[in-house]
N, C-alpha and C. Protein backbone atom coordinates (compact mmCIF):
# COMPACT_ATOMS: atom_id res chain seq x y z
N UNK A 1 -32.14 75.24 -166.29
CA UNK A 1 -32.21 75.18 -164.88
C UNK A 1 -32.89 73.89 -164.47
N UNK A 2 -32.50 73.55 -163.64
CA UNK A 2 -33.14 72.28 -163.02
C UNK A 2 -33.82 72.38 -161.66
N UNK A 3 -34.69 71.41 -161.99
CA UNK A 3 -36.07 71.28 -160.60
C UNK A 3 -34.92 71.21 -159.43
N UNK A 4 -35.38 71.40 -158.38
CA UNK A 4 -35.11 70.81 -157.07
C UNK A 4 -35.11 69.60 -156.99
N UNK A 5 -34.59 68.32 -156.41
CA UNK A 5 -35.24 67.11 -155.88
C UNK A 5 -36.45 67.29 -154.68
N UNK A 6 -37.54 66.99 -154.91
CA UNK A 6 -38.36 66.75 -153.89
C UNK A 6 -38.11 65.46 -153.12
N UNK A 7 -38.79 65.91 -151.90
CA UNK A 7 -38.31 65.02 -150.85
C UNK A 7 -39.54 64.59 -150.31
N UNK A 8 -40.02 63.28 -150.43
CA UNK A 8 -40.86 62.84 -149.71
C UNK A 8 -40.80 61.92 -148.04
N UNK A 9 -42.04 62.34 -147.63
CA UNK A 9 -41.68 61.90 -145.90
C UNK A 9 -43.42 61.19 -145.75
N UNK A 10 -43.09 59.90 -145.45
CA UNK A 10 -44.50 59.03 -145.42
C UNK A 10 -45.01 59.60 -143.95
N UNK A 11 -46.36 59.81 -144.07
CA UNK A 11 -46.69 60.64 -142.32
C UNK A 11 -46.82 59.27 -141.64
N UNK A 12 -46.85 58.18 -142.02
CA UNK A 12 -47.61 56.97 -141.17
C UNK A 12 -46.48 55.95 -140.89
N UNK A 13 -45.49 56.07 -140.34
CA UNK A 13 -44.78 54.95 -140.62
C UNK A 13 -45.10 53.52 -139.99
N UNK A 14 -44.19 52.55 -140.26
CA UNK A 14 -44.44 51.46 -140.38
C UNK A 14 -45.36 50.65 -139.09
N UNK A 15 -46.07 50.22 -139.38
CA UNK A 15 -47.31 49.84 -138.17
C UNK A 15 -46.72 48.77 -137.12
N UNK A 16 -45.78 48.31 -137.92
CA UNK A 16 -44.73 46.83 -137.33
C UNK A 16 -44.38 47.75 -135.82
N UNK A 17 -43.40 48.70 -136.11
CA UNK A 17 -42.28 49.20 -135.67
C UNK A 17 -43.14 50.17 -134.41
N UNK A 18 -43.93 50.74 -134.51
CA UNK A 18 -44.83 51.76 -134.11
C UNK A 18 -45.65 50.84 -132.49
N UNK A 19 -46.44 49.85 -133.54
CA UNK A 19 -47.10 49.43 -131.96
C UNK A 19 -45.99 48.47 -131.19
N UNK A 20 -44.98 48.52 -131.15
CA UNK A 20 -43.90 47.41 -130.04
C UNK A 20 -43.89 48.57 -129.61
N UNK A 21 -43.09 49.85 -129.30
CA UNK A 21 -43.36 50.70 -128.76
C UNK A 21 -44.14 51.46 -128.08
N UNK A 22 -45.33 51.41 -128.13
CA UNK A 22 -46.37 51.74 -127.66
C UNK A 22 -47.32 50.91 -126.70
N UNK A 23 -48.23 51.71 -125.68
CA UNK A 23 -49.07 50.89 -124.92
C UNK A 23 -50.32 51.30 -124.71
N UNK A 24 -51.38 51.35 -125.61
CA UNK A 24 -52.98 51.68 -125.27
C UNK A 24 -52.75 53.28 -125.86
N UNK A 25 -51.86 53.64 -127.02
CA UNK A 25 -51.97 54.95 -127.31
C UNK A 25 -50.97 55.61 -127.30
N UNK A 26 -50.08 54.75 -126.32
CA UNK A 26 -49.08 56.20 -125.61
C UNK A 26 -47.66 55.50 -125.53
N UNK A 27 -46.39 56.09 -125.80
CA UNK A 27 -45.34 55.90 -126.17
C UNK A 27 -44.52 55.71 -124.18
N UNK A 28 -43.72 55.22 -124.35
CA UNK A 28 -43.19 55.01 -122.69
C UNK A 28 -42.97 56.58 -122.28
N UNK A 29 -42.46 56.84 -122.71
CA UNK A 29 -41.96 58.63 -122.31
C UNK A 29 -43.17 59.22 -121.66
N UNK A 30 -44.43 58.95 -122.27
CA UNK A 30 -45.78 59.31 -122.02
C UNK A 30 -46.32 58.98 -120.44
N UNK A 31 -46.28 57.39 -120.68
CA UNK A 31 -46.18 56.49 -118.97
C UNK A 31 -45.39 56.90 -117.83
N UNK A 32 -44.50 57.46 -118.26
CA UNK A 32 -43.51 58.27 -117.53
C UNK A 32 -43.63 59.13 -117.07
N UNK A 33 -44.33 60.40 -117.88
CA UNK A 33 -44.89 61.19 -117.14
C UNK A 33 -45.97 61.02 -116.23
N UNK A 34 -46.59 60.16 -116.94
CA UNK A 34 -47.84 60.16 -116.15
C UNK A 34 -47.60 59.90 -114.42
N UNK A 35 -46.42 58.60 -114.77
CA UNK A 35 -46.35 57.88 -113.50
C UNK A 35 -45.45 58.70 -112.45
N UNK A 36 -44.86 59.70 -112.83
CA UNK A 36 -43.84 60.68 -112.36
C UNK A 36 -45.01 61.50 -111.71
N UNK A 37 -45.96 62.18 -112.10
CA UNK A 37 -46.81 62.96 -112.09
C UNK A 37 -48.25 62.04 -110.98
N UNK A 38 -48.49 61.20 -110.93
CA UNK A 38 -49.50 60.43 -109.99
C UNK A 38 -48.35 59.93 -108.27
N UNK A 39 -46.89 59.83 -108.59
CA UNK A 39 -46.16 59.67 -107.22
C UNK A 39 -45.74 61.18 -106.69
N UNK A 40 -45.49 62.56 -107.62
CA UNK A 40 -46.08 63.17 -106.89
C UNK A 40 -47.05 63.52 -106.40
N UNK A 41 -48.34 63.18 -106.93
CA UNK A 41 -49.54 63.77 -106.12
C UNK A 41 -49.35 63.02 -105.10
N UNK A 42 -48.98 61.37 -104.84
CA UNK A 42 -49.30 60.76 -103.68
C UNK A 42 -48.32 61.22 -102.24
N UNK A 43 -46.61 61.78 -102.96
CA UNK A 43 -46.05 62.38 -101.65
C UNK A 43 -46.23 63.38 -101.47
N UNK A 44 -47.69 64.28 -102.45
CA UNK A 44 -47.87 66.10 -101.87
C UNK A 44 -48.69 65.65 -100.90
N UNK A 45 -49.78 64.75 -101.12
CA UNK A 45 -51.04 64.61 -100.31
C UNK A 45 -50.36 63.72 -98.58
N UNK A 46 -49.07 63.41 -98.47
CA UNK A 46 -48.86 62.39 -97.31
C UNK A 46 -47.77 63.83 -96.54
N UNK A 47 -47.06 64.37 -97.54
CA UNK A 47 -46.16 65.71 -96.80
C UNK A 47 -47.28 66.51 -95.90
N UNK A 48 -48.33 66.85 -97.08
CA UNK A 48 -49.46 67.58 -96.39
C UNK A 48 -49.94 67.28 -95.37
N UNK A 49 -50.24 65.81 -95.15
CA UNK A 49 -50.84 65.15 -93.67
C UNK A 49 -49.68 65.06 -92.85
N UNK A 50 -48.57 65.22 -92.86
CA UNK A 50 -47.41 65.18 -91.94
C UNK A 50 -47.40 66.13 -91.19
N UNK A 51 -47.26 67.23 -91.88
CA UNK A 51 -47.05 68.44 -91.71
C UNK A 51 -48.23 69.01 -90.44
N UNK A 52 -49.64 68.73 -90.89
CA UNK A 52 -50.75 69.17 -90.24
C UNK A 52 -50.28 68.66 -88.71
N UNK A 53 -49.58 67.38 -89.09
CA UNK A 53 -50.00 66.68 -87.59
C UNK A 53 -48.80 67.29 -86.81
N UNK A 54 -47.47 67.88 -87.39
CA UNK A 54 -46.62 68.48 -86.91
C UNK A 54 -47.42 69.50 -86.42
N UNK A 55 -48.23 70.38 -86.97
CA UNK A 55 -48.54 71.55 -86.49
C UNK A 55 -49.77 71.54 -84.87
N UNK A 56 -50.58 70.28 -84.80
CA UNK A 56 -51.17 70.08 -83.73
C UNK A 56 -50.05 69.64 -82.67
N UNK A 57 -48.81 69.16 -82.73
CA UNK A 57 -48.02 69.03 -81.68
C UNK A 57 -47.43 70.36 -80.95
N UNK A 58 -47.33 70.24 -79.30
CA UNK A 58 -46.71 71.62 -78.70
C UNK A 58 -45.48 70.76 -77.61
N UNK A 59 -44.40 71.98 -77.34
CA UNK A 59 -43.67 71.93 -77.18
C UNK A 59 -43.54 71.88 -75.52
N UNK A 60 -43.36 70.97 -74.21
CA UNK A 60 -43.39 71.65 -72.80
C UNK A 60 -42.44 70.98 -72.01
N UNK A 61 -42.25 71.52 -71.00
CA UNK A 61 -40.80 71.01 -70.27
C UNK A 61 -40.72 70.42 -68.78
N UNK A 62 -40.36 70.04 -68.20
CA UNK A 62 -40.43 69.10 -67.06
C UNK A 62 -39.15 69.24 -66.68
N UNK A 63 -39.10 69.41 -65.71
CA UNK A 63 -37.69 69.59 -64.82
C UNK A 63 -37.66 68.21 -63.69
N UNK A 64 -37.01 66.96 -64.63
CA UNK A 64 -36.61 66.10 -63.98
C UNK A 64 -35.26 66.00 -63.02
N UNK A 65 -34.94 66.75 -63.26
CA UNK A 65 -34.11 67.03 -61.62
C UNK A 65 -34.70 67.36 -60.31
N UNK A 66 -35.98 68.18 -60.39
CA UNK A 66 -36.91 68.74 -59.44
C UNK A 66 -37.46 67.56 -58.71
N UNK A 67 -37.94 66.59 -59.71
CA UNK A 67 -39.10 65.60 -59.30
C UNK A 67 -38.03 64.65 -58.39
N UNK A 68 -36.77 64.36 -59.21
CA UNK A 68 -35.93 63.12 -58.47
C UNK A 68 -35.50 63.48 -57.44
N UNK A 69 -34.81 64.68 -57.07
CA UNK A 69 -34.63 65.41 -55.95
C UNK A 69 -35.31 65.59 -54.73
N UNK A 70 -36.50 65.77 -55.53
CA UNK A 70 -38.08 65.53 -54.47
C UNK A 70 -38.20 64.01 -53.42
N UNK A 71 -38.11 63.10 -54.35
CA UNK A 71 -38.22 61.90 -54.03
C UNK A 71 -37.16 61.45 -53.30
N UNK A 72 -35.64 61.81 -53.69
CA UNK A 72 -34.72 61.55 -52.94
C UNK A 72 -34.58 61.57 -51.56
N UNK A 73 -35.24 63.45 -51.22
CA UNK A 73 -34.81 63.87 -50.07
C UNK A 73 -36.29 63.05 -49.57
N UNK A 74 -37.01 62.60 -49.94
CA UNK A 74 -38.30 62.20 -49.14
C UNK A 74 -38.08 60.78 -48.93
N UNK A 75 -37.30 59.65 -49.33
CA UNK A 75 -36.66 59.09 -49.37
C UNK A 75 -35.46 58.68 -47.82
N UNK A 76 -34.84 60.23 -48.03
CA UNK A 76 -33.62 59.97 -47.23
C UNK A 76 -34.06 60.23 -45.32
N UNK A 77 -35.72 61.04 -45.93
CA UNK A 77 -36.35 60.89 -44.74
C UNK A 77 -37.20 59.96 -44.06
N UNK A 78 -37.11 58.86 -44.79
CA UNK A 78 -38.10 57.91 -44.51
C UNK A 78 -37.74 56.75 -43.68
N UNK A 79 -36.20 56.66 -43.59
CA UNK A 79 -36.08 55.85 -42.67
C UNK A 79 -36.40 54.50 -43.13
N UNK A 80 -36.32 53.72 -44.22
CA UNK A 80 -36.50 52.12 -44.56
C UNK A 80 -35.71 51.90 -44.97
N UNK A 81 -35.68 50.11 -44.89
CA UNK A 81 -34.42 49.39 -45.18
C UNK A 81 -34.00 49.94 -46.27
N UNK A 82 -32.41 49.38 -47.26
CA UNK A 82 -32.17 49.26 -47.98
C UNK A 82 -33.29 48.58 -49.39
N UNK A 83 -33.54 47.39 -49.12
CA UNK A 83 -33.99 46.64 -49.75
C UNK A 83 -35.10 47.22 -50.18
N UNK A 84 -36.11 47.85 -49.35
CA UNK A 84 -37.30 48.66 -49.24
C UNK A 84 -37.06 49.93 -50.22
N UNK A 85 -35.70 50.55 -49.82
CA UNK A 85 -35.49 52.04 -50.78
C UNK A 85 -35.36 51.72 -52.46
N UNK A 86 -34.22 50.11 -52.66
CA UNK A 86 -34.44 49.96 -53.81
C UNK A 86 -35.70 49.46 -54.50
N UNK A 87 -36.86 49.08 -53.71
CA UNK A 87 -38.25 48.73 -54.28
C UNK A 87 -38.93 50.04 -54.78
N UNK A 88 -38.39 50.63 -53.57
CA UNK A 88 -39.36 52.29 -54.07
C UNK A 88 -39.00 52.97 -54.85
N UNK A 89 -37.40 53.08 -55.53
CA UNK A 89 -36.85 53.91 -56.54
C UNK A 89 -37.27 53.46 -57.32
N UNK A 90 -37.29 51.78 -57.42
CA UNK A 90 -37.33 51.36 -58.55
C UNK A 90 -38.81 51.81 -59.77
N UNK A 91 -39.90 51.37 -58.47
CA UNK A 91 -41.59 51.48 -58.52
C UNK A 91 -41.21 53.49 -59.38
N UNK A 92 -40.00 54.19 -58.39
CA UNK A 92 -40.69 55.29 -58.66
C UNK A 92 -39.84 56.13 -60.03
N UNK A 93 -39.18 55.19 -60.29
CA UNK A 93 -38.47 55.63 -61.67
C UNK A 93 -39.58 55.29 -62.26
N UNK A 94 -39.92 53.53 -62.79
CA UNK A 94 -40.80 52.79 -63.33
C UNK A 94 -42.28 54.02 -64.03
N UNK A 95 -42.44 54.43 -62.26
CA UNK A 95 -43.59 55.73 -62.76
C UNK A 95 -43.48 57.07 -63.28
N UNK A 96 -42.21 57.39 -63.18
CA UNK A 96 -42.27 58.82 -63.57
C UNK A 96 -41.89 58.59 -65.22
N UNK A 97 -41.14 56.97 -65.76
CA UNK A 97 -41.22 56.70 -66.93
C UNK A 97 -42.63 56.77 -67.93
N UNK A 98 -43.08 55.98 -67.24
CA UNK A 98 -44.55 55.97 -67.52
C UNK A 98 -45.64 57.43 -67.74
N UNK A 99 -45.30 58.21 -67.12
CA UNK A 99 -45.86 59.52 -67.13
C UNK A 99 -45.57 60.24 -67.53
N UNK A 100 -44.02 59.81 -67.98
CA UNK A 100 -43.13 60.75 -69.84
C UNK A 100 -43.50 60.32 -70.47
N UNK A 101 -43.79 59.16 -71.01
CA UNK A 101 -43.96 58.53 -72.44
C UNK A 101 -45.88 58.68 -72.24
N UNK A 102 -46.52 59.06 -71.37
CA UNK A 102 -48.41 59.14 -71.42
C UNK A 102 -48.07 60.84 -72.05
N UNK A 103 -47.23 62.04 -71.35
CA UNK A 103 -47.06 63.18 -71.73
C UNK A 103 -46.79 63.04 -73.47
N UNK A 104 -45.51 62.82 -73.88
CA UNK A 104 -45.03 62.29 -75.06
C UNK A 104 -46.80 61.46 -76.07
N UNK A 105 -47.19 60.55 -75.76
CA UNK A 105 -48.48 60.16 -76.64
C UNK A 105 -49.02 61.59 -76.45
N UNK A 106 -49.55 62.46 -75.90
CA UNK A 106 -50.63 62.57 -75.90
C UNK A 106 -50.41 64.11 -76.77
N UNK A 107 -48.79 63.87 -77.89
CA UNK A 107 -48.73 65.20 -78.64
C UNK A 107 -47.69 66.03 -77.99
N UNK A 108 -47.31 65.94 -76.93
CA UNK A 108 -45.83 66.89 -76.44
C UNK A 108 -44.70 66.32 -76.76
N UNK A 109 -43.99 67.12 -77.13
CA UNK A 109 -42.62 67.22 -77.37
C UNK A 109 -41.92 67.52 -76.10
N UNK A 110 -41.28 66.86 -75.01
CA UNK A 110 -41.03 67.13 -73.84
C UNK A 110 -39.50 67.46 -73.83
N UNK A 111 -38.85 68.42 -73.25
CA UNK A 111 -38.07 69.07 -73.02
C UNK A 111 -37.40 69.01 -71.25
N UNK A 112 -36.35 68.82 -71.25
CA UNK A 112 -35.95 68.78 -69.83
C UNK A 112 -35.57 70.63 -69.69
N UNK A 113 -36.24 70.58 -68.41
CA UNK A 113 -36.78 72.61 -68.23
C UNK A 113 -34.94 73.18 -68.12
N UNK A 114 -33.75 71.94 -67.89
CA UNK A 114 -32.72 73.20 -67.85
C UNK A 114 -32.04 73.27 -68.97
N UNK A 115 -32.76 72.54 -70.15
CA UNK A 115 -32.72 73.10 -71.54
C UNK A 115 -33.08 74.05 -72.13
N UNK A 116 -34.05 74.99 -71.72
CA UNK A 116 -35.34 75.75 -72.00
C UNK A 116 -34.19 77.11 -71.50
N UNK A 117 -34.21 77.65 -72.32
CA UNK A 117 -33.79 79.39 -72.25
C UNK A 117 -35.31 80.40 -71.74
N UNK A 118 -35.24 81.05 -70.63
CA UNK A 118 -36.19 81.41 -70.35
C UNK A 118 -37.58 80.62 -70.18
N UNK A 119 -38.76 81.31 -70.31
CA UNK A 119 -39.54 80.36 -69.76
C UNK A 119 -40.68 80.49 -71.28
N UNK A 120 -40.51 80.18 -72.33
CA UNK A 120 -40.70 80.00 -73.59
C UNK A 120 -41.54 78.58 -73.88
N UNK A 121 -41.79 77.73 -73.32
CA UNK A 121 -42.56 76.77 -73.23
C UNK A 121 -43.62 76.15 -71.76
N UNK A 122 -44.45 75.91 -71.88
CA UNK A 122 -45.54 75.51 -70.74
C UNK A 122 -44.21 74.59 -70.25
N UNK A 123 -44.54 74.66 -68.87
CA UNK A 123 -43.80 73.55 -67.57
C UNK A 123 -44.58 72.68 -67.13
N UNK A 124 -44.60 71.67 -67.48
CA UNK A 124 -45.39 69.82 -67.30
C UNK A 124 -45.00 69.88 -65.76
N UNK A 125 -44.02 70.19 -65.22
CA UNK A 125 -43.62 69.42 -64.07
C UNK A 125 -44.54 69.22 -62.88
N UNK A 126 -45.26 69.79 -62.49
CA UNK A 126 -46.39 69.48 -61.92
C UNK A 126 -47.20 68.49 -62.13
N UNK A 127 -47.81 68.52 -63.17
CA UNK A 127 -48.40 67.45 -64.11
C UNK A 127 -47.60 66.11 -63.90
N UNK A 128 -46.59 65.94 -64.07
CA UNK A 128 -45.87 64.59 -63.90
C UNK A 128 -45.83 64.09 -62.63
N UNK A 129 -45.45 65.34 -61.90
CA UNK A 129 -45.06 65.10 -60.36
C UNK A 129 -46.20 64.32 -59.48
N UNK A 130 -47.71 65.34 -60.05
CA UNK A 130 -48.69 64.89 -59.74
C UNK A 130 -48.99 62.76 -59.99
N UNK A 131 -48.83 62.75 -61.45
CA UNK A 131 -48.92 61.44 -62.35
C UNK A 131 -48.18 60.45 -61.43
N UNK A 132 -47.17 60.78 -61.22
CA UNK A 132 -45.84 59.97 -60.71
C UNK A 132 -46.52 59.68 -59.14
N UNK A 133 -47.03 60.59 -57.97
CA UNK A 133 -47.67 60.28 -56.94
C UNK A 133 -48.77 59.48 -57.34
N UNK A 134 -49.45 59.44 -57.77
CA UNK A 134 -50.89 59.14 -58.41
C UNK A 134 -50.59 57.93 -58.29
N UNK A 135 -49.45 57.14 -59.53
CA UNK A 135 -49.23 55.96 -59.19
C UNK A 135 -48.47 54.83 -58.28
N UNK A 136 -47.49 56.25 -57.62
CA UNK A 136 -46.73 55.36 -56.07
C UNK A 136 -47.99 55.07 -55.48
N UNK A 137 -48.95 55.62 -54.88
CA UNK A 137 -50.52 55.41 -54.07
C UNK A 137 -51.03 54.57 -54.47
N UNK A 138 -50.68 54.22 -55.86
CA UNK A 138 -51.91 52.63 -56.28
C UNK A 138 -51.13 51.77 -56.15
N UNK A 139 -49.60 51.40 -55.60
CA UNK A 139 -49.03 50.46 -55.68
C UNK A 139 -48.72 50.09 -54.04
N UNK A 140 -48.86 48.64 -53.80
CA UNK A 140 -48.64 48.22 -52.69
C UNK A 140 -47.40 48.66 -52.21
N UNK A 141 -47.63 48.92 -51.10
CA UNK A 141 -46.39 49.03 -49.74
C UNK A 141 -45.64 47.93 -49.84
N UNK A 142 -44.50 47.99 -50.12
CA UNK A 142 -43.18 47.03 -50.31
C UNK A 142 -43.46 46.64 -48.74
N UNK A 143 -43.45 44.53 -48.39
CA UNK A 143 -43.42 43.64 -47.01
C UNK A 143 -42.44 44.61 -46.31
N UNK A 144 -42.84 44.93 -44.80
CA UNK A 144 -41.44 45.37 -43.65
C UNK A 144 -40.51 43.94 -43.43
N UNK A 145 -39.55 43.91 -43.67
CA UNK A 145 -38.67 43.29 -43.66
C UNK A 145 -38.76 43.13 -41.57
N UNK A 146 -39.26 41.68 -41.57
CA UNK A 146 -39.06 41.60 -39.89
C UNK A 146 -37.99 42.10 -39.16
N UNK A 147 -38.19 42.39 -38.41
CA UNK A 147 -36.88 43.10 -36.68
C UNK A 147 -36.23 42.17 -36.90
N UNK A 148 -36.48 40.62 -36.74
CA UNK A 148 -35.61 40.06 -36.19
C UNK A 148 -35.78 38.72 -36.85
N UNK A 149 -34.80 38.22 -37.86
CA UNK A 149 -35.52 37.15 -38.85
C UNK A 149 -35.06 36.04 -38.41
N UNK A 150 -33.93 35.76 -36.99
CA UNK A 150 -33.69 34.61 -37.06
C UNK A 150 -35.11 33.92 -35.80
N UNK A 151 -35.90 34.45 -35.32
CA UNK A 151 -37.01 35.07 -34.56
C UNK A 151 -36.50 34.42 -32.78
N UNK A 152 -34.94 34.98 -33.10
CA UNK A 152 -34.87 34.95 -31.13
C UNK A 152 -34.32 36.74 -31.35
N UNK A 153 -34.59 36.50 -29.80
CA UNK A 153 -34.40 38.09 -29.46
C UNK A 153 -33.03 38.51 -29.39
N UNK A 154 -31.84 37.72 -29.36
CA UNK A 154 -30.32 38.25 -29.60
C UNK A 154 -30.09 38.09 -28.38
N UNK A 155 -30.79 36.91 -27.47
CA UNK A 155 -29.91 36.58 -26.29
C UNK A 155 -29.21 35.24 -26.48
């Protein structure tokens, strides 16, 4: 009967071949994980802060049809030139812009109210309506366009 062949297997192989592969210990596969494993911690920890700040935001609605409507008919009662009405739309778009996008910073998610099914979210519109007067009052009175600019009396 005959032996088996034994089989020998060197545990150390070649030192050449071993460190090109390697970096401070650790084989690339290794770096890989690691580096796989440190970019998720950095997008758990930035989802996490997203998220929070989603959750301090609330949801409220403004019925900009109400406000323009408002202004219109107050407007159609006012009796000034042309030239005068387009200064004041203009001033009063200008502001009620301004008093969406101060609502919007300050954490609302603003909603136009004849989007809103039932009454499921706080109603800004006051709040704006208010904002929007607030700043027609700090803005100068558009010049009266003189009676009579050629300055005879039309005889």
């Amino acid at each position: 009967m005959t032996k088996p062949a034994t089989l020998t297997v060197d545990a150390m192989p070649d030192s050449d071949t071993s460190s090109a592969s390697r970096l401070l210990g650790f084989t690339p596969r290794d770096l890989a994980i690691v580096a796989a494993f440190l970019v998720l911690v950095v997008w758990a920890f930035w989802a996490t802060r997203e998220l929070l700040e989603l959750r301090d935001r609330r949801i409220v609605s403004v019925s900009l049809s109400t406000i323009i409507k408002n202004f219109v008919a107050a407007e159609a009662r006012n009796g000034s030139s042309p030239d005068q009405a387009a200064a004041r739309t203009k001033a009063y778009l200008a502001a009620t812009d301004a008093a969406m996008q101060s609502l919007s910073r300050s954490g609302a998610t603003v909603l136009v109210s004849e989007a809103v099914v039932g009454n499921s979210v706080p109603d800004m519109t006051g709040a704006v309506a208010a904002a929007v007067q607030q700043a027609m009052t700090k803005q100068p009175a558009p010049a009266a366009a003189p009676a009579n600019p050629g300055g005879s009396d039309g005889h």
